[in-house]
Protein backbone atom coordinates (compact mmCIF):
# COMPACT_ATOMS: atom_id res chain seq x y z
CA UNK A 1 -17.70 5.33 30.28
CA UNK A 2 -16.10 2.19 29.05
CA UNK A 3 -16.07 0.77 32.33
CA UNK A 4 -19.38 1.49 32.70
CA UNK A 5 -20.71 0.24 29.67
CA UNK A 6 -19.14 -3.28 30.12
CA UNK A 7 -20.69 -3.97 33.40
CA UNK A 8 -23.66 -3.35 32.43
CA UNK A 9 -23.33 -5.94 29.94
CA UNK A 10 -22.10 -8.14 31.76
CA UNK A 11 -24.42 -7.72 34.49
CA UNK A 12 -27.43 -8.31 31.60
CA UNK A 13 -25.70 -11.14 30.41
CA UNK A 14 -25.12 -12.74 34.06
CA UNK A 15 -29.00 -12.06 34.66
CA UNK A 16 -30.35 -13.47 30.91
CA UNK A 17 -28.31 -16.73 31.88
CA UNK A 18 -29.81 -16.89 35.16
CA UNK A 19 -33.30 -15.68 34.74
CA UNK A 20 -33.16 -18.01 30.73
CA UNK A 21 -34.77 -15.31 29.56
CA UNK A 22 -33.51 -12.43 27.17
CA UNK A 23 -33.95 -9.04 28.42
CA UNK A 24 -33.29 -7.11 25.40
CA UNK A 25 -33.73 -7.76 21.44
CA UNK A 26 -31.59 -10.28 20.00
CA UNK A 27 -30.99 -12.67 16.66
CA UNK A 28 -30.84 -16.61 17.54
CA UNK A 29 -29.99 -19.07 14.63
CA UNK A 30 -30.76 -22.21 15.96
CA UNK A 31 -29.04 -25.62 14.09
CA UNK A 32 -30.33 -29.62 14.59
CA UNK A 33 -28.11 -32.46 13.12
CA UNK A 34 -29.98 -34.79 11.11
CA UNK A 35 -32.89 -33.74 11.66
CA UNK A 36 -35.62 -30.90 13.32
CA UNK A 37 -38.19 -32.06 16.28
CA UNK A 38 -41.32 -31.33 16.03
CA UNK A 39 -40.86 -28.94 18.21
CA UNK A 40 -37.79 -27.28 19.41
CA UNK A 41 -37.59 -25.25 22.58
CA UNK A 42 -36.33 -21.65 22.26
CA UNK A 43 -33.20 -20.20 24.02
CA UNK A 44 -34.16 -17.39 26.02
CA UNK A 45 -37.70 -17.09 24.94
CA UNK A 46 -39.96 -15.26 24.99
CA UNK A 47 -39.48 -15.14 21.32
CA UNK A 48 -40.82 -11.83 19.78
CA UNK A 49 -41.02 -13.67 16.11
CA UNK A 50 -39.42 -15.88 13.82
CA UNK A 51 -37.84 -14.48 10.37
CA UNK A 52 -37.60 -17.44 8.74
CA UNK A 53 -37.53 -21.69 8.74
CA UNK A 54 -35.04 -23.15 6.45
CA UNK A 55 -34.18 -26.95 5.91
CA UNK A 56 -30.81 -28.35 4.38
CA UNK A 57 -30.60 -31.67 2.60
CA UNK A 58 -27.27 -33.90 2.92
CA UNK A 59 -25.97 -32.17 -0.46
CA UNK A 60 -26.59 -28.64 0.89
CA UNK A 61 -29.36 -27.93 -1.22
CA UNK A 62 -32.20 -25.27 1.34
CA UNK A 63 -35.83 -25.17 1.36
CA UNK A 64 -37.23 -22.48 2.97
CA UNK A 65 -40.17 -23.62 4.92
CA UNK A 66 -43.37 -21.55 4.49
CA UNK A 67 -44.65 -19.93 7.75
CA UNK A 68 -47.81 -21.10 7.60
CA UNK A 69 -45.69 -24.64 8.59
CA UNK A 70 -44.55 -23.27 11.63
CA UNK A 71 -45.76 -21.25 14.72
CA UNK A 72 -44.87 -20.53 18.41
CA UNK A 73 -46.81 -21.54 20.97
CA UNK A 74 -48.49 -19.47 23.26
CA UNK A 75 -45.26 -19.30 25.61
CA UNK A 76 -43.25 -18.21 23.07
CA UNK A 77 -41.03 -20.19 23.59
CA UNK A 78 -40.68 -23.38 21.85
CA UNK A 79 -41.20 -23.40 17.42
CA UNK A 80 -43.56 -26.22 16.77
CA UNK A 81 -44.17 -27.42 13.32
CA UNK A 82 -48.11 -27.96 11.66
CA UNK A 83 -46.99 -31.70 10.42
CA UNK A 84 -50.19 -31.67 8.45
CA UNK A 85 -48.71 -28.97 6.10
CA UNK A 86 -44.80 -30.03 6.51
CA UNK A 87 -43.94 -33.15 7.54
């Protein structure tokens, strides 16, 4: 059973790296340096939602970025950001 159960695994994770595309549901935290695009394309969309948005200063202080700031677009797969409400 063992066995079993890490082939098929592996064989999902094989496929999700080949197809870029996740085929069951996961948790992604996703990092930029410096600073965030303005809109950042999405590992192994399509993305079913996003919890949350949250920006660090240089001294570590976070700011959680409303969601009416953000959305996906209609692929799912990249997070763009409204600029006229955060920006």
């Amino acid at each position: 059973d063992t066995l079993i159960t890490e082939l098929i695994a592996s064989a999902r994770q094989y496929a999700e790296d080949y197809l870029r595309r996740s085929l069951i549901t996961q948790r992604w935290k996703l990092s930029f340096d410096d600073y965030a695009p303005d809109d950042a394309a999405l590992p192994r969309g399509p993305v079913q939602g996003i919890v949350s948005v949250t920006a660090y200063a240089r001294d570590d202080s976070a700011t959680l970025i409303p969601p009416s700031s953000y959305y996906l677009n209609a692929a799912k797969d990249a997070l763009l950001f409204d600029t006229t409400v955060y920006g």
